[in-house]
N, C-alpha and C. Protein backbone atom coordinates (compact mmCIF):
# COMPACT_ATOMS: atom_id res chain seq x y z
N UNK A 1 102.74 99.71 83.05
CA UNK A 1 102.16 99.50 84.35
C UNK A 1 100.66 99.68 84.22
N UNK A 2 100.04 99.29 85.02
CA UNK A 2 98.49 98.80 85.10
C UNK A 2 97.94 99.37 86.48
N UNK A 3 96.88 99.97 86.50
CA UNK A 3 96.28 99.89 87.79
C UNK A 3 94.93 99.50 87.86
N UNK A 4 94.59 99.36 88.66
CA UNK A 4 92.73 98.45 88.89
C UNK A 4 92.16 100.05 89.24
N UNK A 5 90.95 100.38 88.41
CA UNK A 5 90.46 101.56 88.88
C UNK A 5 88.73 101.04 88.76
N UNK A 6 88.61 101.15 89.96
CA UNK A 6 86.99 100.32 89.88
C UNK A 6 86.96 98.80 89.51
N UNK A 7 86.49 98.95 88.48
CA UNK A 7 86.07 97.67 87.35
C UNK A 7 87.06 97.32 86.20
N UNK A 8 88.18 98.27 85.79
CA UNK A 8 88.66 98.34 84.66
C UNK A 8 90.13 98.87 85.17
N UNK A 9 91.15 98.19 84.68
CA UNK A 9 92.09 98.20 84.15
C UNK A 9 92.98 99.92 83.60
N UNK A 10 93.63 100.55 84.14
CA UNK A 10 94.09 101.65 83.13
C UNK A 10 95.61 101.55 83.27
N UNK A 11 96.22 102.27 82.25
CA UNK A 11 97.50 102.30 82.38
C UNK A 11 97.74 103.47 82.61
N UNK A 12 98.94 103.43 83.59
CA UNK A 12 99.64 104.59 84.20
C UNK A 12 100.82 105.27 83.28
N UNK A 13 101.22 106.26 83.42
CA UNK A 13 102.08 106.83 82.88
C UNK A 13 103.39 106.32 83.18
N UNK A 14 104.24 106.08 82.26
CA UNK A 14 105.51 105.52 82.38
C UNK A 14 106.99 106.59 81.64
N UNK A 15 107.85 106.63 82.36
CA UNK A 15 109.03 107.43 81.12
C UNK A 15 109.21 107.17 80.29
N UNK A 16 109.74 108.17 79.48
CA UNK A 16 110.01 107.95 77.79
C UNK A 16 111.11 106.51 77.92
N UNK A 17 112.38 106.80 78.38
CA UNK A 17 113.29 105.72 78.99
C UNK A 17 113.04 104.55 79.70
N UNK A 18 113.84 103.25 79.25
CA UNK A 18 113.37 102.28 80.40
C UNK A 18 114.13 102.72 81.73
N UNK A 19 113.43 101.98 83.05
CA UNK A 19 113.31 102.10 84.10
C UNK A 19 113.70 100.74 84.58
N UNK A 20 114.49 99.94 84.56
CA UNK A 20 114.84 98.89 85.12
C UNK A 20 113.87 98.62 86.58
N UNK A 21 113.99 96.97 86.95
CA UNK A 21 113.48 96.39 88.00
C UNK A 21 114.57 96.04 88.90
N UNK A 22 115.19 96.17 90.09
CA UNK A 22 115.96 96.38 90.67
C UNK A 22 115.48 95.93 91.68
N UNK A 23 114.27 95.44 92.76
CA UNK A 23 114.03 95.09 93.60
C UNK A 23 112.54 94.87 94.14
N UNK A 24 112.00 93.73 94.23
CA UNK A 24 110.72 93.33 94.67
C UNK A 24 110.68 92.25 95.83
N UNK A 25 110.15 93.00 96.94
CA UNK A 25 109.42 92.31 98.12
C UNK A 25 108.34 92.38 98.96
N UNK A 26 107.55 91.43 99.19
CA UNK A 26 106.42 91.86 99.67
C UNK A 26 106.26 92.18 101.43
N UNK A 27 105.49 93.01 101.81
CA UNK A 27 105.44 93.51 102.90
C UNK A 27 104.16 92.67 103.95
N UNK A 28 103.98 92.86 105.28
CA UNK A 28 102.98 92.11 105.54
C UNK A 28 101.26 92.75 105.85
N UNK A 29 101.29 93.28 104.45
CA UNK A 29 99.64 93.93 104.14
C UNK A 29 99.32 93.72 103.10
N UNK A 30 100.00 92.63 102.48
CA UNK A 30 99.52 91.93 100.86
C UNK A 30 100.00 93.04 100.16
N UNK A 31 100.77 93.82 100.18
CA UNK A 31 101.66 94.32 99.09
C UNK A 31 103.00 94.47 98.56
N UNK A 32 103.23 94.46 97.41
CA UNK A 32 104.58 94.54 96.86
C UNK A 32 105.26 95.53 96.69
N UNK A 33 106.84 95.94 97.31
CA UNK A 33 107.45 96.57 97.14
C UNK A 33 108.18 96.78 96.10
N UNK A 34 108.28 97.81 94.58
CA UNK A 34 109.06 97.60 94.06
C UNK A 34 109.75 98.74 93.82
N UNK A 35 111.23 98.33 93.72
CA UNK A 35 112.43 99.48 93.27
C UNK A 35 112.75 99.29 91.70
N UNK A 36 112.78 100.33 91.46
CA UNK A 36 113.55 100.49 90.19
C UNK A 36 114.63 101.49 90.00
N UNK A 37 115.42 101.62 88.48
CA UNK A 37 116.10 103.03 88.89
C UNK A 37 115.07 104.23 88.78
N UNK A 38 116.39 105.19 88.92
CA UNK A 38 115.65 106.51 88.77
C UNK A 38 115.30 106.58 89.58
N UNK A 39 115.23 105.88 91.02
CA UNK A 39 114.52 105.95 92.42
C UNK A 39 113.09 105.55 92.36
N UNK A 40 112.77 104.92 91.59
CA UNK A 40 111.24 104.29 91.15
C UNK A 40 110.87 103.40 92.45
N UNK A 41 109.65 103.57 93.22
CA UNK A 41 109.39 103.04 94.49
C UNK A 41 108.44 103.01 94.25
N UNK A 42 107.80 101.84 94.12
CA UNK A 42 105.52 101.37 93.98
C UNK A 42 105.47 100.86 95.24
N UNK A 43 104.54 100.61 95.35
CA UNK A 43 103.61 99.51 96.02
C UNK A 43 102.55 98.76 95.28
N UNK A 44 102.27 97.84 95.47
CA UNK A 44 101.38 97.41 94.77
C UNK A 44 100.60 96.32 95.53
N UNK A 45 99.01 97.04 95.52
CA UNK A 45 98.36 95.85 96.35
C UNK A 45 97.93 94.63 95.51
N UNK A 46 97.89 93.49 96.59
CA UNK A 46 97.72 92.01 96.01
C UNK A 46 96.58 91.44 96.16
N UNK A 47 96.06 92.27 97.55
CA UNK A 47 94.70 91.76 98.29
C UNK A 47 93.63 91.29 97.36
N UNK A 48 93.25 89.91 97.43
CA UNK A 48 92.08 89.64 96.81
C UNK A 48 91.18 90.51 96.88
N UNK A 49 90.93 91.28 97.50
CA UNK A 49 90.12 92.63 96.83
C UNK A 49 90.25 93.32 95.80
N UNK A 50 91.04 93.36 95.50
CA UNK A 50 92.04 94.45 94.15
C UNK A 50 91.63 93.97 93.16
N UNK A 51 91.38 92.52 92.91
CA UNK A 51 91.37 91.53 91.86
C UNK A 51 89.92 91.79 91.50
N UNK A 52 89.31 92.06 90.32
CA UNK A 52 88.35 92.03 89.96
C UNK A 52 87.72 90.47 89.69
N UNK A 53 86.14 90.20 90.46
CA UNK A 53 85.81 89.34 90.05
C UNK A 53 85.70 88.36 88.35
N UNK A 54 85.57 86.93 88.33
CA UNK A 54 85.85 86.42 87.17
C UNK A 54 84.51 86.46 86.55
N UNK A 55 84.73 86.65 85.11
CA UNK A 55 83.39 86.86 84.04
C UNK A 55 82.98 85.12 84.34
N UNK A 56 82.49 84.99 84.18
CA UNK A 56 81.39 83.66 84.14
C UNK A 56 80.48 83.87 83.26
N UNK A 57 80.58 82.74 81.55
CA UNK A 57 80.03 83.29 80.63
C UNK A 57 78.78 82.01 80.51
C-alpha cells in the first residue's frame, strides 16, 4: 500500500500475512471503500487533489 504524503509517495505498513481484497466501493466524496480480511477497512482518497502534479520534462 502507498500513500501520497506531500510530494512523495511512502509505503505504509502492511502484515507479515496476506490480507485478501474482499470489497471495494466508492462513496460520494471521491473515495474508496476498501474491505479486506482481518477486518481491513481503508479509505482511500481519489480527489484530483491527492494526485500529484505531472513532471513536464
Amino acid at each position: 500500500m502507498l500513500q501520497l504524503a506531500g510530494e512523495q509517495w511512502q509505503t505504509l505498513p502492511t502484515p507479515d500475512a496476506p490480507v485478501y481484497l474482499r470489497a471495494i466501493t466508492a462513496d460520494t466524496a471521491q473515495r474508496l471503500i476498501v474491505a479486506g480480511g482481518r477486518g481491513l477497512l481503508l479509505t482511500l482518497d481519489t480527489a484530483p487533489s491527492a494526485w500529484p502534479e505531472p513532471a513536464y520534462g
